[in-house]
C-alpha atoms as a PDB file:
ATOM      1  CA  UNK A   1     -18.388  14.788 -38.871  1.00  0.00           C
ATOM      2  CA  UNK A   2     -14.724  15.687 -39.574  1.00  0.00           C
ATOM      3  CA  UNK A   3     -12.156  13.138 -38.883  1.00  0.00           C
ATOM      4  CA  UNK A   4      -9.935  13.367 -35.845  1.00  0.00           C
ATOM      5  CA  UNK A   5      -6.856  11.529 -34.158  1.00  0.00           C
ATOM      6  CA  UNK A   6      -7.577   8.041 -32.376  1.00  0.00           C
ATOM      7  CA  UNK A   7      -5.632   8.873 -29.577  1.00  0.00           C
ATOM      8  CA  UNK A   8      -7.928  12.124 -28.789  1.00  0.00           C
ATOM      9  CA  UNK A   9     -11.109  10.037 -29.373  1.00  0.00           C
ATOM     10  CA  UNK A  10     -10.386   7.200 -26.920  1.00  0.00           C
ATOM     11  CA  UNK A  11      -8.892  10.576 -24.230  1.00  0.00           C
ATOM     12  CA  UNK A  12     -12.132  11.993 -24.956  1.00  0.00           C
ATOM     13  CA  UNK A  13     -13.898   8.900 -24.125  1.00  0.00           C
ATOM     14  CA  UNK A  14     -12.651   8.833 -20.468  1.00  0.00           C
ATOM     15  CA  UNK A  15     -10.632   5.816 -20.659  1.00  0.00           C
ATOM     16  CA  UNK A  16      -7.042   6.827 -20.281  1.00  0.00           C
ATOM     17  CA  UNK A  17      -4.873   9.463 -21.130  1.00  0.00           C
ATOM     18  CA  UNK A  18      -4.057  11.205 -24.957  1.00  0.00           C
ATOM     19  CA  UNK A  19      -0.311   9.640 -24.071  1.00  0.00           C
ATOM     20  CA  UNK A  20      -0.907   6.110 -22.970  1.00  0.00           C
ATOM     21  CA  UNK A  21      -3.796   5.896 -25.827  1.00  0.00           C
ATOM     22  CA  UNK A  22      -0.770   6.176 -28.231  1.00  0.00           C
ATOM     23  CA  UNK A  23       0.939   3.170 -26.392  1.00  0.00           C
ATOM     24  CA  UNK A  24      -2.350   1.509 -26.584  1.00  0.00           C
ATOM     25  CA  UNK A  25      -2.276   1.979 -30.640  1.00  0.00           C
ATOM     26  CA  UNK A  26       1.223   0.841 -31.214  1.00  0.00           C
ATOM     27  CA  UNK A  27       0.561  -2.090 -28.825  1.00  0.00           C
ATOM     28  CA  UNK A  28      -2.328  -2.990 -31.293  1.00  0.00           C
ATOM     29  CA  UNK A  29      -5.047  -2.710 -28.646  1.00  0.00           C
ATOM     30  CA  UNK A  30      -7.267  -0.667 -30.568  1.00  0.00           C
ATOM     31  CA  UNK A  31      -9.188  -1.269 -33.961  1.00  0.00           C
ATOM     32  CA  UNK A  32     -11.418   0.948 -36.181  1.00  0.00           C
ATOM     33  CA  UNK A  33     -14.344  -0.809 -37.853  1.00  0.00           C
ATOM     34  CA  UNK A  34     -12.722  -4.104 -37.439  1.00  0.00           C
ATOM     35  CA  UNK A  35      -9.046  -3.610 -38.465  1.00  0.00           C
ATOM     36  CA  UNK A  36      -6.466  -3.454 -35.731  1.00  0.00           C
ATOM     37  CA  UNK A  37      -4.550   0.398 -36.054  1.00  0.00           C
ATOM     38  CA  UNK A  38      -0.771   0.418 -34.939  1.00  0.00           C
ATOM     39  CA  UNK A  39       0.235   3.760 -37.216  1.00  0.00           C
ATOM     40  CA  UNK A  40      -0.143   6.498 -35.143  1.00  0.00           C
ATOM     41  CA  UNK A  41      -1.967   9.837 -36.437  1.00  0.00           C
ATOM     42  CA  UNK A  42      -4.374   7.679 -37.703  1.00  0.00           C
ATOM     43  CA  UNK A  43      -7.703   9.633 -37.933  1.00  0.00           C
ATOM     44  CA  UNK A  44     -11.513   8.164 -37.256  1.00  0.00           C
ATOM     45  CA  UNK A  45     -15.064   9.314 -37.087  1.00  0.00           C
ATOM     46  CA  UNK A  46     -16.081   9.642 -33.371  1.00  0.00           C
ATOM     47  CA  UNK A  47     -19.894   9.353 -34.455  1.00  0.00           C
ATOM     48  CA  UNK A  48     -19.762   6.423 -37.238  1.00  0.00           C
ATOM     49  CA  UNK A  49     -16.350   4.654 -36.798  1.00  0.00           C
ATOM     50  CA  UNK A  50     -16.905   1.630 -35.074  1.00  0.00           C
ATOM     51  CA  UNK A  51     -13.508   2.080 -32.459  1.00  0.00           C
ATOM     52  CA  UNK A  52     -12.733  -0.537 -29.745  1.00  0.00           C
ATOM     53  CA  UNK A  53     -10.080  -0.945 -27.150  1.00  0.00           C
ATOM     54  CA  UNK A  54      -9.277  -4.541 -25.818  1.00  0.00           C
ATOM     55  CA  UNK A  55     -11.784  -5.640 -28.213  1.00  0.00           C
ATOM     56  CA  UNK A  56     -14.822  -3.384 -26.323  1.00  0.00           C
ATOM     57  CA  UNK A  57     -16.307  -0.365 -28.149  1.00  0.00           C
ATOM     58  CA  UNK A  58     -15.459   3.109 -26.533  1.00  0.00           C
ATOM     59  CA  UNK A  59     -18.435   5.347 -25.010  1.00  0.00           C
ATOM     60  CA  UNK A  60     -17.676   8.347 -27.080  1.00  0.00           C
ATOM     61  CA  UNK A  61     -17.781  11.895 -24.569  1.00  0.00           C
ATOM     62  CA  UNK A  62     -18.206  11.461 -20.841  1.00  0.00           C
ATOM     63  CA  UNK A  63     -21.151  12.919 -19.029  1.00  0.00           C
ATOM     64  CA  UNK A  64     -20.093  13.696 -15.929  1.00  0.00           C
ATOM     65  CA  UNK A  65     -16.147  14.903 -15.636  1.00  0.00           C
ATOM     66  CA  UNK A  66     -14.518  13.860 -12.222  1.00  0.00           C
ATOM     67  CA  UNK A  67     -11.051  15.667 -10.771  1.00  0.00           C
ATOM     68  CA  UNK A  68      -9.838  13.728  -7.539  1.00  0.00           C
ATOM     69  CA  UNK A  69      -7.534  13.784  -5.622  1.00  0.00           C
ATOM     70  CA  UNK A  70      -5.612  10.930  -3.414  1.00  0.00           C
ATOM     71  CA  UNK A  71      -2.250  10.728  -1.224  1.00  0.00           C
ATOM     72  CA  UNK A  72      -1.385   7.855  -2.835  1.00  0.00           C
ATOM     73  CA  UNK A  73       0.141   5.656   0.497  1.00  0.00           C
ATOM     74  CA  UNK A  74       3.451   3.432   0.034  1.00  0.00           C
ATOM     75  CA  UNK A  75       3.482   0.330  -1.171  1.00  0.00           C
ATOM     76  CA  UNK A  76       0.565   1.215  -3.649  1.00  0.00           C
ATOM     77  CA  UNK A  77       0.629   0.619  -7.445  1.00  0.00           C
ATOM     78  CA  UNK A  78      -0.560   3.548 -10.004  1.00  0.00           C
ATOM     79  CA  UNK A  79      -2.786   1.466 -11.512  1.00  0.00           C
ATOM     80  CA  UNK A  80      -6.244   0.290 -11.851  1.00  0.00           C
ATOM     81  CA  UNK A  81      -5.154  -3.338 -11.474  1.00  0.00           C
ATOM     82  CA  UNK A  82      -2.071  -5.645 -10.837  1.00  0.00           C
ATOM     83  CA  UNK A  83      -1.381  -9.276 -11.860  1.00  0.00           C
ATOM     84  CA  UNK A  84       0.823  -9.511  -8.470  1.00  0.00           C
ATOM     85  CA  UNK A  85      -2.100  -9.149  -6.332  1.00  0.00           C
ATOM     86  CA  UNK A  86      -0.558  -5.970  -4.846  1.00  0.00           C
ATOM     87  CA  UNK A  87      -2.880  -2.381  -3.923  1.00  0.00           C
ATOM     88  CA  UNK A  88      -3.602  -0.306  -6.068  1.00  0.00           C
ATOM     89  CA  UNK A  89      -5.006   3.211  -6.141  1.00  0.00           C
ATOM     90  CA  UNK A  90      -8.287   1.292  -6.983  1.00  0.00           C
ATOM     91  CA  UNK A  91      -8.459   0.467  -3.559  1.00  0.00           C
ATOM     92  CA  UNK A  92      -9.057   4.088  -2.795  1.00  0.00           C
ATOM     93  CA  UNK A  93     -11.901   4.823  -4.413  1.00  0.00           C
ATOM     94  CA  UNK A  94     -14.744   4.135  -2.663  1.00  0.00           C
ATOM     95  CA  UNK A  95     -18.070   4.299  -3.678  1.00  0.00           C
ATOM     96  CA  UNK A  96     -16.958   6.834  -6.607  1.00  0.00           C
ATOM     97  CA  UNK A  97     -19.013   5.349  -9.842  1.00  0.00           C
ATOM     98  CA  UNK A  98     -17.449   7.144 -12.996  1.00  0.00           C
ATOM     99  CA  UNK A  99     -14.014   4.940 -13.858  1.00  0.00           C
ATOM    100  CA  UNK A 100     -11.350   7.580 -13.335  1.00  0.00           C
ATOM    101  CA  UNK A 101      -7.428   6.784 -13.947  1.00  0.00           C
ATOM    102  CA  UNK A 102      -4.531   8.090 -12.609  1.00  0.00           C
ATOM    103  CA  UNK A 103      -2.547  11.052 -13.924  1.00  0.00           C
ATOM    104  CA  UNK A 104       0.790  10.269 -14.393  1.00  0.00           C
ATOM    105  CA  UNK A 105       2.219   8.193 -11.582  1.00  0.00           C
ATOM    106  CA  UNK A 106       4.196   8.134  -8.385  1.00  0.00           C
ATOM    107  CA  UNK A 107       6.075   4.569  -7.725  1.00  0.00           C
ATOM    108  CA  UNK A 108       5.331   1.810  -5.610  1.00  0.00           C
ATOM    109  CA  UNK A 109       7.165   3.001  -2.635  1.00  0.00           C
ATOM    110  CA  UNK A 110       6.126   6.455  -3.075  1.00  0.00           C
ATOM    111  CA  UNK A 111       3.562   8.408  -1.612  1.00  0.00           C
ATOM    112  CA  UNK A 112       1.979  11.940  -1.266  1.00  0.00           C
ATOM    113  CA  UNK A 113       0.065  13.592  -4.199  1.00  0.00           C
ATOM    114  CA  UNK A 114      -1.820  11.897  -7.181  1.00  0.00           C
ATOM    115  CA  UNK A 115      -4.606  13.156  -9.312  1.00  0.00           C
ATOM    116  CA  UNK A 116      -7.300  10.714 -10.847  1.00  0.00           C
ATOM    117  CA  UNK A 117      -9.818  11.966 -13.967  1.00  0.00           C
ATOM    118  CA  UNK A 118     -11.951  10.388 -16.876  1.00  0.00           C
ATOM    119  CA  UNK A 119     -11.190  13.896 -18.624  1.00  0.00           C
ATOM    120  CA  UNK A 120      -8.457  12.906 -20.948  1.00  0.00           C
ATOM    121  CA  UNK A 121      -7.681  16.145 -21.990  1.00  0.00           C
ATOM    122  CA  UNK A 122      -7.078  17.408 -19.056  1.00  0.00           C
ATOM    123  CA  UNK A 123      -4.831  14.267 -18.190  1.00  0.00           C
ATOM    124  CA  UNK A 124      -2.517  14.889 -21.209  1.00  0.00           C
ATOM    125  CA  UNK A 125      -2.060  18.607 -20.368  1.00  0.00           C
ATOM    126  CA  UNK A 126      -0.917  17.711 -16.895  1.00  0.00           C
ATOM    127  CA  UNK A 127       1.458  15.289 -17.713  1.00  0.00           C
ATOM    128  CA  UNK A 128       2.902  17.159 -20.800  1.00  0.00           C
ATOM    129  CA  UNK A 129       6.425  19.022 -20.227  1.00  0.00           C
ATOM    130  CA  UNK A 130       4.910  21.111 -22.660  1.00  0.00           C
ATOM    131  CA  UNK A 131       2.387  22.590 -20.064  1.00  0.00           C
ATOM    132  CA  UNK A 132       5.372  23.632 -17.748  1.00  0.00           C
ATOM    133  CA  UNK A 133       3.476  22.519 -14.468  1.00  0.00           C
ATOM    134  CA  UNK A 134       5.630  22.388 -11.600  1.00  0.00           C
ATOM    135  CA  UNK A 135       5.632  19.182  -9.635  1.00  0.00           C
ATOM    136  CA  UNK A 136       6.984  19.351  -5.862  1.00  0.00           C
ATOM    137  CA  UNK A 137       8.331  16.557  -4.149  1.00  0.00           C
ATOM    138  CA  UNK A 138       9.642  16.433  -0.670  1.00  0.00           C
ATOM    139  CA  UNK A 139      12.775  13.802  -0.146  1.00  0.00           C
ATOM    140  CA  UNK A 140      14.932  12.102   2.408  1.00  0.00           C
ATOM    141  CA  UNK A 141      18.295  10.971   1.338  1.00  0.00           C
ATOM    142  CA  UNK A 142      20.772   9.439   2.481  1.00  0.00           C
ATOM    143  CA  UNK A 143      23.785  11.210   4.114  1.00  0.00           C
ATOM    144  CA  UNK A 144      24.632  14.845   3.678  1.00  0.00           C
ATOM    145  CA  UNK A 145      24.818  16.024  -0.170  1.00  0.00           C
ATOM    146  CA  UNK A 146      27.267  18.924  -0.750  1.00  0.00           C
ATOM    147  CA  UNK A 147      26.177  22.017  -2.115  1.00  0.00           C
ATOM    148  CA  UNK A 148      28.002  21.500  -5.433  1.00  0.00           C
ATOM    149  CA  UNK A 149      26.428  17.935  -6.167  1.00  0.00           C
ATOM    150  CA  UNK A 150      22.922  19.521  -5.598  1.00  0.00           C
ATOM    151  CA  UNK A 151      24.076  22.239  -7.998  1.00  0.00           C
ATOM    152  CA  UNK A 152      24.678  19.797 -10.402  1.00  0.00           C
ATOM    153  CA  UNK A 153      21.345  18.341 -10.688  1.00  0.00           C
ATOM    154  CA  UNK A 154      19.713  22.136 -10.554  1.00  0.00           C
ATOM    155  CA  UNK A 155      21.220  22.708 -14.027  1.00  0.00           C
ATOM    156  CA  UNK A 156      20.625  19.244 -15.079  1.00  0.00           C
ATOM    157  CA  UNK A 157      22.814  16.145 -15.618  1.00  0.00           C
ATOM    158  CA  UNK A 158      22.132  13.068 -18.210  1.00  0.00           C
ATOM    159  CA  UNK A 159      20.386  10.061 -17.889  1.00  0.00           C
ATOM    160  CA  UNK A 160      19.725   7.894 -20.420  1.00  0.00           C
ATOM    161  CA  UNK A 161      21.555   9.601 -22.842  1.00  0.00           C
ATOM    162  CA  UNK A 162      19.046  12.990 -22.334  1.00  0.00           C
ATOM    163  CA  UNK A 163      19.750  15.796 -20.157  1.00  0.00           C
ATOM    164  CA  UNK A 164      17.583  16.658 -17.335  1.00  0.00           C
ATOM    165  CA  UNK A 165      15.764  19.992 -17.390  1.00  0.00           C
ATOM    166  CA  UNK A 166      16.744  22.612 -14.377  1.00  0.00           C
ATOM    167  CA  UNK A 167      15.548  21.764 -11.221  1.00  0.00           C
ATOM    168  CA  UNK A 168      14.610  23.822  -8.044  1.00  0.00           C
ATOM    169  CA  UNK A 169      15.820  22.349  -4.866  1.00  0.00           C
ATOM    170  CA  UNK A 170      16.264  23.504  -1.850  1.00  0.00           C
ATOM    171  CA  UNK A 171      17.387  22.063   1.617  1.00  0.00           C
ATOM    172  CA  UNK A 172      14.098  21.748   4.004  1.00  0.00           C
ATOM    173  CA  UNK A 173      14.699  22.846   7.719  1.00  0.00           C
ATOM    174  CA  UNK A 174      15.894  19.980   9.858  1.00  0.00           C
ATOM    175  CA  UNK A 175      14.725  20.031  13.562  1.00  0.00           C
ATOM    176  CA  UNK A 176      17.370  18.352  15.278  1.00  0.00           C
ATOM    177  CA  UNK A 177      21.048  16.859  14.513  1.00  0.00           C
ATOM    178  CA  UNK A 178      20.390  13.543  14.152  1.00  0.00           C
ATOM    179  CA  UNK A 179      17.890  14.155  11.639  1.00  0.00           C
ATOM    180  CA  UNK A 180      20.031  16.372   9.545  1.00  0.00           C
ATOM    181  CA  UNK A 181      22.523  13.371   9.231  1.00  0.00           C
ATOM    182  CA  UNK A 182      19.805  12.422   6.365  1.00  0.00           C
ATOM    183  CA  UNK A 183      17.831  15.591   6.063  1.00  0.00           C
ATOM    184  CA  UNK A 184      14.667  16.277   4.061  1.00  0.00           C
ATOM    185  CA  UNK A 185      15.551  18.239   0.356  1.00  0.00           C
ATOM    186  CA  UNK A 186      12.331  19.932  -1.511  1.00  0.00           C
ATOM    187  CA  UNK A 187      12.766  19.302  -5.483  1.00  0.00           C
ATOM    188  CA  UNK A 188      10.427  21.110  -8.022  1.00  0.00           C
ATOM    189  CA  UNK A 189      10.518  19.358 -11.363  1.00  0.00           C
ATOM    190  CA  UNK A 190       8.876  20.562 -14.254  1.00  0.00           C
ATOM    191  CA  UNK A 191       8.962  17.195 -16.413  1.00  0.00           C
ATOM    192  CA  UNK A 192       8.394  13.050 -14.994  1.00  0.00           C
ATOM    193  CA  UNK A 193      10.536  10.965 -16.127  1.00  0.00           C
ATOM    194  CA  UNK A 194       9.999   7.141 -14.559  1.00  0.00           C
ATOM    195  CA  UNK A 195      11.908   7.189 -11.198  1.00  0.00           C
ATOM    196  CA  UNK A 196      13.932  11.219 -11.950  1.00  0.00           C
ATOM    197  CA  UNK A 197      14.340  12.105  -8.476  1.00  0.00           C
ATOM    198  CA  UNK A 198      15.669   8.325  -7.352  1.00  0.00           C
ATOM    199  CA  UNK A 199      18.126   8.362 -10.313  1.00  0.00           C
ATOM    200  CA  UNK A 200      19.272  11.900 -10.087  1.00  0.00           C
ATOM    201  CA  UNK A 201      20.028  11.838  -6.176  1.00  0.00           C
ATOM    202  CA  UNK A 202      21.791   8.117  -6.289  1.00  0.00           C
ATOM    203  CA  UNK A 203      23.871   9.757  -9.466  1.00  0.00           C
ATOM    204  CA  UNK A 204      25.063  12.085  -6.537  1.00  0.00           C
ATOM    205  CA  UNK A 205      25.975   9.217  -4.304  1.00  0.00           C
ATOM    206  CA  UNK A 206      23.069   9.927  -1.920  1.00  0.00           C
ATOM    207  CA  UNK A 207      19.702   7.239  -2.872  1.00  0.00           C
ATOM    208  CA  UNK A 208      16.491   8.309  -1.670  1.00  0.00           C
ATOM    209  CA  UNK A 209      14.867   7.251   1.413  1.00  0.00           C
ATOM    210  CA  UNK A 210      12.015   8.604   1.443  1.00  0.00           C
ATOM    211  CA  UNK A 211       9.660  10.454  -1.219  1.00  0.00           C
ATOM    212  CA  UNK A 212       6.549  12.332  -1.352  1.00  0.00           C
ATOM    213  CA  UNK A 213       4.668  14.292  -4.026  1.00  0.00           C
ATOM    214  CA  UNK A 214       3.502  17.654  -2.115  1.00  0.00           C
ATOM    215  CA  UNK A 215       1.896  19.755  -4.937  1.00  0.00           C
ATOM    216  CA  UNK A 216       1.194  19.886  -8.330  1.00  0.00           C
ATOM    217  CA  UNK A 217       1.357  23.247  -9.770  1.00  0.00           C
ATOM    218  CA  UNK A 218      -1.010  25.579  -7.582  1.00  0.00           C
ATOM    219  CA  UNK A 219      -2.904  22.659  -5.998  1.00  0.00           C
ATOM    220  CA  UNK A 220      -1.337  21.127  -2.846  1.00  0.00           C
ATOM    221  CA  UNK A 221      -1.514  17.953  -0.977  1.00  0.00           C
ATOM    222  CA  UNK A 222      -2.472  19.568   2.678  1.00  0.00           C
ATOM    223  CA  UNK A 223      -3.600  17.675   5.267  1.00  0.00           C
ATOM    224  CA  UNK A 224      -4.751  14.870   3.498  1.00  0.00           C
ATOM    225  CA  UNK A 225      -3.796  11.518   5.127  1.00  0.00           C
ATOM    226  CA  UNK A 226      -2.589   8.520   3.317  1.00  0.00           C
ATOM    227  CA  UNK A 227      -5.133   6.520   1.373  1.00  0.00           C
ATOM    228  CA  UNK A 228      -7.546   9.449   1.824  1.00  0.00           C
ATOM    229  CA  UNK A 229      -9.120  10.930  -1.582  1.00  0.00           C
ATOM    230  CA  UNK A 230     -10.947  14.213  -2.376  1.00  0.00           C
ATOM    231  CA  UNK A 231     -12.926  16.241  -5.027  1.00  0.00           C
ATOM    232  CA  UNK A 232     -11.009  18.780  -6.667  1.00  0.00           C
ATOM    233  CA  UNK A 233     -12.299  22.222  -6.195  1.00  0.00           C
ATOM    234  CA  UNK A 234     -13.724  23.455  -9.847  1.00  0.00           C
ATOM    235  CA  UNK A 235     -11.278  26.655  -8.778  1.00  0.00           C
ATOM    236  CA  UNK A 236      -8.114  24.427  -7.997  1.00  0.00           C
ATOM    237  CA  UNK A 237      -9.199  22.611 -11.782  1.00  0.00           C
ATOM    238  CA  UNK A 238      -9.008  26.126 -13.219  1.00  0.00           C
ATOM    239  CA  UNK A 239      -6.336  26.867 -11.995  1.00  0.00           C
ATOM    240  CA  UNK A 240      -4.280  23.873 -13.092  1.00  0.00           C
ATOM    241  CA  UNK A 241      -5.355  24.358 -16.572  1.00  0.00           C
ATOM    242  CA  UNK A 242      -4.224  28.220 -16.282  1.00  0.00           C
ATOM    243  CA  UNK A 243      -7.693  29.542 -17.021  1.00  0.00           C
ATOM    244  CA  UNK A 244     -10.642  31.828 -15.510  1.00  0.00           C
ATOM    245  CA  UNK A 245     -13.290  29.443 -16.496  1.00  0.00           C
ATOM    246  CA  UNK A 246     -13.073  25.915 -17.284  1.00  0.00           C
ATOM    247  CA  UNK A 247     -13.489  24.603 -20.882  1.00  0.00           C
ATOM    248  CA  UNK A 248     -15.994  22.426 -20.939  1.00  0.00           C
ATOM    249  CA  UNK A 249     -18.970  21.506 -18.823  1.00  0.00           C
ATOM    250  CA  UNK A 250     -18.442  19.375 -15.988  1.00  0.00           C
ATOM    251  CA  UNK A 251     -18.280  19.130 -12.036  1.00  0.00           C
ATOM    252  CA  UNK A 252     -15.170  17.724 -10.093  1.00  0.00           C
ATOM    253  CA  UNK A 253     -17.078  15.760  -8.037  1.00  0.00           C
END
């Protein structure tokens, strides 16, 4: 069988995304027939190489693909597991059997809208900037931002020595005065950086308050109540991926 990249084998394999896997690798968490691989592009057999991960062998392919998704509640951590003790979207998941892991991640006093898979591929094209999906967040800050500040961050400022890419944002109706004092802002982002939207608004002189992921490209967050979870539709997994049909064989639940 023809050789192929360790980070798409252990995607494939349901375990995390094509992304993190390359962490994994340079972290020296995965071998291939006993020697520990830290150069990434390294290539394996997914049939014959013997490939583990924390010292446990990878189940090559995944039977039954799984697409969920959760409003990830406050005080929650994006992860599987947490040496503080604190929740985690783990919590969440019921009686669901397949071991699914988050897609990208929302931060621990952030809620609204977070996809969980075992389809790796799928996870690394929704996370990718590359795949130009638009992520919508709903915000409250604090005080009134002038137009020309939120102009600012549409065409992009630095941080961290890169430049942001253009964001939409757009004031959200306010229902009262008092409320406007710290109003709500909409903010479409097409790339994640850890904590963009905090950084970019307290660059501005106005932190965040308040944040919540709404929709993810053409899939939204609805009615779904904190710490509630769902099957994606195999439509709404179409149309994330951009395509008529999906892929490869699988259910979302």
């Amino acid at each position: 069988m023809a050789l192929e990249r360790l980070q798409k084998i252990i995607a494939r394999a349901g375990l995390t995304s094509r992304r993190e896997a390359e962490q994994w690798i340079t972290e020296g968490r995965v071998s291939v027939d006993g020697e520990i691989i830290r150069e990434l592009g390294t290539k394996a057999d997914p049939v014959h190489s013997r490939i583990k991960v924390n010292g446990k062998p990878i189940r090559e392919g995944t039977d039954h693909l799984v697409y969920l998704l959760l409003h990830k509640p406050k005080e929650c951590v994006t992860t599987l597991s947490d040496p503080q003790g604190r929740s985690t979207v783990k919590d969440f998941l019921g009686k669901i059997k397949e071991r699914v892991y988050p897609v990208g991640r929302l931060d621990y006093h952030s809620e609204g809208m977070l996809l969980l898979t075992n389809d790796g591929e799928f996870a690394n094209y929704i996370i990718s900037p590359d795949s130009g999906i638009e992520k919508t967040y709903w915000i409250k800050v604090s005080g009134k931002p002038e137009e020309t500040a939120l102009e600012k961050l549409r065409v992009g400022i630095v941080l961290e020595g890169r430049r942001t890419k253009p964001a939409k944002i757009r004031r959200l109706p306010t229902p009262s005065k008092k409320q406007s004092e710290n109003p709500w802002v909409e903010v479409v982002l097409k790339e994640g950086r850890q904590n963009q939207i905090r950084n970019m608004f307290t660059r501005i002189g106005h932190p965040v308050r308040k944040l919540r992921r709404v929709r993810i490209g053409p899939v939204k967050l609805g009615n779904l109540q904190p710490g509630s979870i769902r099957a994606l539709r195999d439509s709404e997994v179409k149309r994330l991926l951009g395509k008529g049909s999906l892929s490869r064989a699988g259910k979302s639940g």
